[in-house]
N, C-alpha and C. Protein backbone atom coordinates (compact mmCIF):
# COMPACT_ATOMS: atom_id res chain seq x y z
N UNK A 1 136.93 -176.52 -125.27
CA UNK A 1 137.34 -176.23 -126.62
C UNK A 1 136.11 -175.92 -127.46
N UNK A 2 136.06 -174.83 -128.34
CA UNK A 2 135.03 -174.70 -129.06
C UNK A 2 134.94 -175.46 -130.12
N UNK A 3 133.87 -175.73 -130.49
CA UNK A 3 133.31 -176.44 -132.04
C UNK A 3 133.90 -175.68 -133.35
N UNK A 4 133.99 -176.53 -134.33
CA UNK A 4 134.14 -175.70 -135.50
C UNK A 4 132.82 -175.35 -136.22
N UNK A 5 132.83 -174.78 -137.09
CA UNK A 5 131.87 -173.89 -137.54
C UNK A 5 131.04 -174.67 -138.48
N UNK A 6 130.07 -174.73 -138.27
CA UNK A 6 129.36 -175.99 -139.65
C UNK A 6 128.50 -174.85 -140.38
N UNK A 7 128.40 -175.07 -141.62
CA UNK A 7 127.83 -174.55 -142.22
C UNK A 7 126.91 -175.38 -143.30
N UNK A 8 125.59 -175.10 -144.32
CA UNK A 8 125.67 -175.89 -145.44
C UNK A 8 126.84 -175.56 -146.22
N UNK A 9 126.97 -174.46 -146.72
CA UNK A 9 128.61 -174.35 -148.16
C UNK A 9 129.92 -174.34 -147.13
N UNK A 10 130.47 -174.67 -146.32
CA UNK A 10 131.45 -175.32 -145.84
C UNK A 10 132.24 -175.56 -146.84
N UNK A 11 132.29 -176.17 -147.63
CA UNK A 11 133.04 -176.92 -148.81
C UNK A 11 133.06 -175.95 -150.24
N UNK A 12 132.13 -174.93 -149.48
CA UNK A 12 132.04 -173.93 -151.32
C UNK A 12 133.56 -173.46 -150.97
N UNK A 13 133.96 -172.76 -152.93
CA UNK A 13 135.03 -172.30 -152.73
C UNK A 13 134.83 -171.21 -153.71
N UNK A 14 135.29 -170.34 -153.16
CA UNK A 14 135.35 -169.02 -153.61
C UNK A 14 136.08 -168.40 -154.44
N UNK A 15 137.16 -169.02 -155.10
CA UNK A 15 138.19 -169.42 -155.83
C UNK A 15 137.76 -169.42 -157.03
N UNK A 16 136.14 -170.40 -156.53
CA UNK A 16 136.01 -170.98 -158.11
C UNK A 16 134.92 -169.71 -158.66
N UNK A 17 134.61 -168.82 -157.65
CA UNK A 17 133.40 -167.91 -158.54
C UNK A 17 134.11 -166.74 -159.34
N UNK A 18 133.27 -166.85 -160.65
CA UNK A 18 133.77 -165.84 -161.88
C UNK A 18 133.85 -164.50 -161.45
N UNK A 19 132.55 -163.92 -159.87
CA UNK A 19 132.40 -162.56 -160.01
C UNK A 19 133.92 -162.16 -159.25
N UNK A 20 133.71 -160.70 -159.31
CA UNK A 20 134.99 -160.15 -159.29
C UNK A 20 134.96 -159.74 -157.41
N UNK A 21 134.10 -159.55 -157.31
CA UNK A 21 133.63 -159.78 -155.76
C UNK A 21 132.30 -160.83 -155.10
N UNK A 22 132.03 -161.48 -153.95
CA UNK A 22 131.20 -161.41 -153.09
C UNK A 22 131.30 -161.67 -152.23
N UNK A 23 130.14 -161.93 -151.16
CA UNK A 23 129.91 -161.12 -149.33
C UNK A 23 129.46 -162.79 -149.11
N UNK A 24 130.02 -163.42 -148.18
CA UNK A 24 129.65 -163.99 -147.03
C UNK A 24 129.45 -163.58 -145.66
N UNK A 25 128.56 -163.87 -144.76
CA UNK A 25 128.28 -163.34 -143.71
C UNK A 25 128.55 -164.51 -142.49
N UNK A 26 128.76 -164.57 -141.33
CA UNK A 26 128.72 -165.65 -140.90
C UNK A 26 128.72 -165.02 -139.26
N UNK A 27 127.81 -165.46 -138.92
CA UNK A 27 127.46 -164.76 -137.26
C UNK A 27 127.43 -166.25 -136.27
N UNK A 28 128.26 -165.89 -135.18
CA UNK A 28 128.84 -167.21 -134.39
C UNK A 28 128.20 -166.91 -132.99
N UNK A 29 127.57 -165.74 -132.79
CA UNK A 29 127.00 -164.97 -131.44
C UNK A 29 126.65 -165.95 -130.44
N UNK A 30 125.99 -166.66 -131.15
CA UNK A 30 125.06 -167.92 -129.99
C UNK A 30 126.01 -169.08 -129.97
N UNK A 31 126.41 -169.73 -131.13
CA UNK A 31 127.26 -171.00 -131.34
C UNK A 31 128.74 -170.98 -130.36
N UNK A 32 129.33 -169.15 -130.79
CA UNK A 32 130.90 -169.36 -130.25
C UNK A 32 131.46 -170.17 -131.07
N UNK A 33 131.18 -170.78 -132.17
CA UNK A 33 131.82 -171.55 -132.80
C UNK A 33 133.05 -170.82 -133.41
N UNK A 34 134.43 -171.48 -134.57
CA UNK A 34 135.03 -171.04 -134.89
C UNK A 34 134.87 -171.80 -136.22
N UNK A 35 135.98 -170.70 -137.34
CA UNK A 35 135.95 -171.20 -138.76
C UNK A 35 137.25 -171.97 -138.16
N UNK A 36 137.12 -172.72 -139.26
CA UNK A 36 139.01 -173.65 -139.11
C UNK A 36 139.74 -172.92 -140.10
N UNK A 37 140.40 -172.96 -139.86
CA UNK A 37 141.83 -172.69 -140.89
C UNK A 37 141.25 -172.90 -142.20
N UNK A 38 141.58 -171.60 -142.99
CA UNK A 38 141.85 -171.72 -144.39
C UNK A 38 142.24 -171.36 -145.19
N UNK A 39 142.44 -170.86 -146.26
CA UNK A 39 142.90 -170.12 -147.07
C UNK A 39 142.26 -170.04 -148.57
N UNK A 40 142.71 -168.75 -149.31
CA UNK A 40 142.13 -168.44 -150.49
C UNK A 40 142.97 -167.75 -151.29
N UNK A 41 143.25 -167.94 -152.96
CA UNK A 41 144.02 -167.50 -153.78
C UNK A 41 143.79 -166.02 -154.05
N UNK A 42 142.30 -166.00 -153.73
CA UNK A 42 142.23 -164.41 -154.15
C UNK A 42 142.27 -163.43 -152.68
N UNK A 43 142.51 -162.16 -152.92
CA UNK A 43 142.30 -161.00 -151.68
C UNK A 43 140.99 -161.42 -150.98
N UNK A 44 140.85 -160.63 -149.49
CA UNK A 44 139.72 -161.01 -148.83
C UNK A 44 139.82 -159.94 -148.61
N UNK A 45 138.53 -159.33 -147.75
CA UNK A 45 138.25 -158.64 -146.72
C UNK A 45 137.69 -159.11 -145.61
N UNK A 46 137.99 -158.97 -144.43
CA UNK A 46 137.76 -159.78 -143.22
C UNK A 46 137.07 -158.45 -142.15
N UNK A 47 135.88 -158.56 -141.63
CA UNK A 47 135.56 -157.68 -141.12
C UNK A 47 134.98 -158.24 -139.60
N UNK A 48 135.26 -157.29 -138.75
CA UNK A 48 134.38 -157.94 -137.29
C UNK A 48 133.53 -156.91 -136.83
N UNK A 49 132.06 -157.59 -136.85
CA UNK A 49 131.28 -156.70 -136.52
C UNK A 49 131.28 -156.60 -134.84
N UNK A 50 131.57 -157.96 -134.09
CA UNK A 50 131.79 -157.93 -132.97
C UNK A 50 132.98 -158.96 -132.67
N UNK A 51 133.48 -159.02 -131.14
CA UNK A 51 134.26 -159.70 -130.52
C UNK A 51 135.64 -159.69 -131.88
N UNK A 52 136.11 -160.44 -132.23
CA UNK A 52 137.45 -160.26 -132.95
C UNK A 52 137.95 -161.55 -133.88
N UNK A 53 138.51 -161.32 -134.87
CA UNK A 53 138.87 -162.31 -135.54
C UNK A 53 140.49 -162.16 -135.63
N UNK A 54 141.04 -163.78 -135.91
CA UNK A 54 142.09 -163.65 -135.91
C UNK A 54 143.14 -164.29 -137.37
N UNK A 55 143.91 -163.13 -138.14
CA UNK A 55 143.78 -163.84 -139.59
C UNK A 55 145.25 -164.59 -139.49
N UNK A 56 145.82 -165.58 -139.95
CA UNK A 56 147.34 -165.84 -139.61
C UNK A 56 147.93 -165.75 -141.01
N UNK A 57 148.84 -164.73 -141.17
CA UNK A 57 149.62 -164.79 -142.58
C UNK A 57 150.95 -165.10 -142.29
N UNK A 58 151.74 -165.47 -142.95
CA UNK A 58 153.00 -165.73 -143.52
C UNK A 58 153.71 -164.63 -142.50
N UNK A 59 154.52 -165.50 -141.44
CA UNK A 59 155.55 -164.80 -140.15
C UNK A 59 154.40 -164.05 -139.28
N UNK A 60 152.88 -163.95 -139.16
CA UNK A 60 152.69 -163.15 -138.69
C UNK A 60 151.36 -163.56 -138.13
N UNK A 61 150.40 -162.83 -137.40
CA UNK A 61 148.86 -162.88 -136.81
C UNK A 61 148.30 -162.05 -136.53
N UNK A 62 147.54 -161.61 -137.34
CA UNK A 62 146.68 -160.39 -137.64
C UNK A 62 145.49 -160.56 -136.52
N UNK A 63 145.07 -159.86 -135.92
CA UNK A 63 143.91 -159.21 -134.94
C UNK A 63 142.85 -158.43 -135.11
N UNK A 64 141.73 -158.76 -135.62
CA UNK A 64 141.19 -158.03 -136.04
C UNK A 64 139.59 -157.48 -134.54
N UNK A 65 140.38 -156.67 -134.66
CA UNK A 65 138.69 -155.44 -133.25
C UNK A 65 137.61 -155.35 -133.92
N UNK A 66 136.69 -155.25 -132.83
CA UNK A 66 135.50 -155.27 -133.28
C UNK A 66 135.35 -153.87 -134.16
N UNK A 67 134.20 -153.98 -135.07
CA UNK A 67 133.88 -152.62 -136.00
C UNK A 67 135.18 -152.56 -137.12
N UNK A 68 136.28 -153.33 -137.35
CA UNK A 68 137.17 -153.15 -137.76
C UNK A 68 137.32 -154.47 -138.54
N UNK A 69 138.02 -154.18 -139.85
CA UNK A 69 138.35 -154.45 -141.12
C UNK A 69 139.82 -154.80 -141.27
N UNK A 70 140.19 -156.13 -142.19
CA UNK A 70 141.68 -155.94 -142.47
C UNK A 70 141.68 -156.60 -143.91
């Protein structure tokens, strides 16, 4: 089973920032680690630069390919 993802801002929330956008980056290449489950009030963009992410919405589970955006 893989580890979850530690980070220092783990606990930041994105929710709470005034700007109207910003970029987190988060590269797992060596770790394999995973984010846990979460969620956010505002829109995202979810991008995979490699291997694939997987987003789960409401009835459904989004797949996201490498080089590819959802």
């Amino acid at each position: 089973m893989r580890q979850p993802l530690r980070w220092p801002w783990l606990d930041f929330d994105v929710d709470q920032v005034a700007a109207p956008a910003i970029a987190i980056g988060v590269d797992v290449t060596e770790t394999r680690a995973e984010v846990r489950e979460h969620w956010h009030r505002k829109g995202q963009l979810v991008f995979a630069l490699g291997g694939a992410v997987t987003c789960r919405v409401p009835n459904e589970l989004w797949m996201v390919p490498p080089h590819c955006g959802v």
